[in-house]
N, C-alpha and C. Protein backbone atom coordinates (compact mmCIF):
# COMPACT_ATOMS: atom_id res chain seq x y z
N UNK A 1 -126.33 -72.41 12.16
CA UNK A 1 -126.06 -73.23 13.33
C UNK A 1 -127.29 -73.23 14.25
N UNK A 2 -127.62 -74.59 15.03
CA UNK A 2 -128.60 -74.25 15.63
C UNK A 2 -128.84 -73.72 17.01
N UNK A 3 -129.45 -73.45 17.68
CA UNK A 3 -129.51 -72.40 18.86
C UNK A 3 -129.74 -73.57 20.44
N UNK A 4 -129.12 -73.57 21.23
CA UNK A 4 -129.16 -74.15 21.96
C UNK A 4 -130.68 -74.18 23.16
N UNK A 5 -130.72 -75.26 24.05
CA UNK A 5 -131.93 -74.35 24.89
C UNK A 5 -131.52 -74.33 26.31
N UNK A 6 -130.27 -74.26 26.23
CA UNK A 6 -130.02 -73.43 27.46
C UNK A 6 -130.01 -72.36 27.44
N UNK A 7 -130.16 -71.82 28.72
CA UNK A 7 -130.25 -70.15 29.09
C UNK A 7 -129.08 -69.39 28.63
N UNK A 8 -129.16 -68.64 27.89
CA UNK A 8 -128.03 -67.38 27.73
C UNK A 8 -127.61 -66.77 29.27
N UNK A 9 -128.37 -66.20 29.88
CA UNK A 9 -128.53 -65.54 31.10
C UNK A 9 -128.30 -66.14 31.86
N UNK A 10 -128.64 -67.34 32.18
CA UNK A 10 -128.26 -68.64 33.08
C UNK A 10 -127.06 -68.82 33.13
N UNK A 11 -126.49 -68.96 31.92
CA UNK A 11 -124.89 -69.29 31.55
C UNK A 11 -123.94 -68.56 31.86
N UNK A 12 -124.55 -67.10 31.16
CA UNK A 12 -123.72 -66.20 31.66
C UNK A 12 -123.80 -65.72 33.21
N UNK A 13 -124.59 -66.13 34.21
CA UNK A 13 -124.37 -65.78 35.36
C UNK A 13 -123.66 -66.88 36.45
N UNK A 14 -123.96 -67.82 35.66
CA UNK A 14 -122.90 -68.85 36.28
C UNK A 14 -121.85 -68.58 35.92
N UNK A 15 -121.35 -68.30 34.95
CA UNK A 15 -119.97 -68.23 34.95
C UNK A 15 -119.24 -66.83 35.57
N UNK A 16 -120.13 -65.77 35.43
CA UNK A 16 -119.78 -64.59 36.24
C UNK A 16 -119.50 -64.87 38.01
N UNK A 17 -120.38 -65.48 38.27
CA UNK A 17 -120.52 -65.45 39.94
C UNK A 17 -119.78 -67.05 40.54
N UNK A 18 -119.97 -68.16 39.30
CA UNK A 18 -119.25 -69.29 39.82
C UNK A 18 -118.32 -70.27 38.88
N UNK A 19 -117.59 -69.11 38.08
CA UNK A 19 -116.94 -69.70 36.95
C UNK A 19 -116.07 -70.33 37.40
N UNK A 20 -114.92 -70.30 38.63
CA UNK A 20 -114.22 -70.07 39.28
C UNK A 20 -114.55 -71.95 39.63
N UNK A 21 -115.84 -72.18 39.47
CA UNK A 21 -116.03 -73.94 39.96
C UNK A 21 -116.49 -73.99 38.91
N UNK A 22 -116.46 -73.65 37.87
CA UNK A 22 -117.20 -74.34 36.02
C UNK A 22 -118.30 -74.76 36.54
N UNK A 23 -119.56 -74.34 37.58
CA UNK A 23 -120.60 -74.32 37.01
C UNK A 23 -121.23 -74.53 35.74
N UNK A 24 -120.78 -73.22 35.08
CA UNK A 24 -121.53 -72.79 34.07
C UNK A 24 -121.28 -74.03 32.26
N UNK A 25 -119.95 -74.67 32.76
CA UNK A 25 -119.58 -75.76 31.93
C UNK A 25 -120.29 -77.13 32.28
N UNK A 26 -120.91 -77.43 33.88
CA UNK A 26 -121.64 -78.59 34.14
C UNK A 26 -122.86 -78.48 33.70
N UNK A 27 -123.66 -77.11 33.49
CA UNK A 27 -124.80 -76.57 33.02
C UNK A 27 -125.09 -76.71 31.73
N UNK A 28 -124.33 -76.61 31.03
CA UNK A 28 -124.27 -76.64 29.61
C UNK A 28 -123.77 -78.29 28.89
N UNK A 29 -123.37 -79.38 29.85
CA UNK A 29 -123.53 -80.10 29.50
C UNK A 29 -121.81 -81.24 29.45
N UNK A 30 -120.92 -79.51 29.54
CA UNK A 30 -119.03 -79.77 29.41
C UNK A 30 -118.77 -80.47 30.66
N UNK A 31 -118.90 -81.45 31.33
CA UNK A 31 -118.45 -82.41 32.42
C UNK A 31 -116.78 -82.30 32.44
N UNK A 32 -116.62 -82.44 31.29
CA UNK A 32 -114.92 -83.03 31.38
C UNK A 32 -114.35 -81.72 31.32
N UNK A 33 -114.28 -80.35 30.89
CA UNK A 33 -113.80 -79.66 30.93
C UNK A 33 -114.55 -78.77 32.65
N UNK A 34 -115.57 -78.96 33.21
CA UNK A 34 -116.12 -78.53 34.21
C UNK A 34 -114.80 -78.88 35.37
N UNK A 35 -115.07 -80.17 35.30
CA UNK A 35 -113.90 -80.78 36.29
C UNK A 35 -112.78 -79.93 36.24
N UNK A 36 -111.97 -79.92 35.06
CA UNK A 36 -111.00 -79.27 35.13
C UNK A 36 -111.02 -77.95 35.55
N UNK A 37 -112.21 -76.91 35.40
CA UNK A 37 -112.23 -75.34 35.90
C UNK A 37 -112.23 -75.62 37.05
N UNK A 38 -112.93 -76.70 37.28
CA UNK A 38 -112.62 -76.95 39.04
C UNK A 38 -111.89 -77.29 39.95
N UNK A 39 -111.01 -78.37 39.68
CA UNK A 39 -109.68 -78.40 39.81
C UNK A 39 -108.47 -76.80 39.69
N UNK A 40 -108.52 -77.03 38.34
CA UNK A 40 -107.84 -75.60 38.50
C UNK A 40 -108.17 -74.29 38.63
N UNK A 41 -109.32 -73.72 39.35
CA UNK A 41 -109.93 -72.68 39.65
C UNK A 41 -110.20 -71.88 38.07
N UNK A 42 -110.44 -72.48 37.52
CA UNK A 42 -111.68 -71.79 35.75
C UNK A 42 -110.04 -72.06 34.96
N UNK A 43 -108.91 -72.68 35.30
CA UNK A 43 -107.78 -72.48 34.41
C UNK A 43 -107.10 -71.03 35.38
N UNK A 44 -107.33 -70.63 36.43
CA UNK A 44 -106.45 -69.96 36.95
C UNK A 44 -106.91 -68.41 36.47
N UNK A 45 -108.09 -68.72 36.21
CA UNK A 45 -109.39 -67.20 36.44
C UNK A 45 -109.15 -66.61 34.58
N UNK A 46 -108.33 -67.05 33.74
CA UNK A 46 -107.86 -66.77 32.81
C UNK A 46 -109.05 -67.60 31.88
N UNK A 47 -109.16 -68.81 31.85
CA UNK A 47 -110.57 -69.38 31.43
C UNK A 47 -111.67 -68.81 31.23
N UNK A 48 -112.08 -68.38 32.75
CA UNK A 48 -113.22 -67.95 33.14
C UNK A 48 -113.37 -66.38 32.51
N UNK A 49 -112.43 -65.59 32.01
CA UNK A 49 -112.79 -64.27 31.60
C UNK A 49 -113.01 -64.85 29.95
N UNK A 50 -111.99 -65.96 29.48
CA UNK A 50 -112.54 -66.10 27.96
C UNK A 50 -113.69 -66.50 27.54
N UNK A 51 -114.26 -67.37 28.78
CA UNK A 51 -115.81 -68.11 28.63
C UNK A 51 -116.61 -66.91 28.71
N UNK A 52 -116.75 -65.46 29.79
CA UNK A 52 -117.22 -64.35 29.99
C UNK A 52 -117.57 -63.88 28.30
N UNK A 53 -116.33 -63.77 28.14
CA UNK A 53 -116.25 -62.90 26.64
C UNK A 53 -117.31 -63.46 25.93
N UNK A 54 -117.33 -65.22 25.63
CA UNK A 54 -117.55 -66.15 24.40
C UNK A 54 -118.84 -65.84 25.14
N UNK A 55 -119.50 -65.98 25.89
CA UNK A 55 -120.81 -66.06 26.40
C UNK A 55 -121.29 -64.72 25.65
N UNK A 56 -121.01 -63.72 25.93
CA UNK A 56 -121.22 -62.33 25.64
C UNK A 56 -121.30 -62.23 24.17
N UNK A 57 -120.33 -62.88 23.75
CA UNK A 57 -120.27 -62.62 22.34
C UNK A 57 -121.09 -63.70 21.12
N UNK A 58 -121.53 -64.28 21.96
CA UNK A 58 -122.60 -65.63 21.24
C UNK A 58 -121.68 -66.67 20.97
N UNK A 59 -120.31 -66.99 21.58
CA UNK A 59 -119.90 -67.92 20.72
C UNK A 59 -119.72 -69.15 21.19
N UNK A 60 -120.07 -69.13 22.83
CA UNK A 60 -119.97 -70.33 23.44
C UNK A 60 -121.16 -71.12 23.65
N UNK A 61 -120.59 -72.68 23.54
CA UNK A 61 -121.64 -73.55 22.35
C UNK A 61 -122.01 -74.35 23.78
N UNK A 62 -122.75 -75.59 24.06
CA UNK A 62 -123.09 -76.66 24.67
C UNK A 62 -122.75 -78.09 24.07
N UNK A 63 -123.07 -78.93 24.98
CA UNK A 63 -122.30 -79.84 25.06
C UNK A 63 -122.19 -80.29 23.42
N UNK A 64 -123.57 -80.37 22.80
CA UNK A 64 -123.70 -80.64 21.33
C UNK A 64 -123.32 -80.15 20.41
N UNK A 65 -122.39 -78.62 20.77
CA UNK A 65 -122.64 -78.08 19.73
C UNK A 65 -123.02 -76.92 19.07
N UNK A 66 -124.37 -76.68 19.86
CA UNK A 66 -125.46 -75.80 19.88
C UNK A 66 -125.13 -74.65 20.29
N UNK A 67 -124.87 -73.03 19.71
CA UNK A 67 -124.90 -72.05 20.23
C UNK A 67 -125.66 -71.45 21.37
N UNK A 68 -125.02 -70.92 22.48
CA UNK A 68 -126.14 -70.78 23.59
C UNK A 68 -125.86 -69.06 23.06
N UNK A 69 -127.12 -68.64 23.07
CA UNK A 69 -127.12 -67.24 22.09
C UNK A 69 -128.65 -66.65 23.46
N UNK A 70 -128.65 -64.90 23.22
CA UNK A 70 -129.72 -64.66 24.07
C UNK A 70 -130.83 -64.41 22.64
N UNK A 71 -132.36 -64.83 23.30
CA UNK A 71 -132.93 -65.35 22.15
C UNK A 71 -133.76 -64.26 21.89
N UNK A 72 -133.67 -62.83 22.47
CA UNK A 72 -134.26 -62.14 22.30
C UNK A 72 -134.45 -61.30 20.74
């Protein structure tokens, strides 16, 4: 799969500090699901710890597709 070029670190700190407004989903490219963390505060903070995890764990992708992975 290919590797995205958004920030790992980027991603994951948006969503730590402003998941709560899907930042970290307008960043990456998710508009339509952004809205909704925003509207409903990340899905009611329950979202926002699974995006935490998926970030952490390499598995959350961008808008294309693309794994946002840390590239170290």
């Amino acid at each position: 799969m290919e590797l995205s070029e958004k920030s790992w670190l980027t991603t994951l700190l948006l969503c730590i500090f402003l998941g709560c407004l899907g930042i970290h989903r307008f960043y990456v490219g998710k508009t339509g699901t952004g809205i909704v963390w925003l509207l409903t505060c990340g899905c009611f903070g329950i979202g926002v710890i699974v995006d935490i995890i998926k970030i952490i764990c390499g598995n959350f992708t961008d808008k294309d597709g693309k794994e946002i992975r840390d590239h170290r």
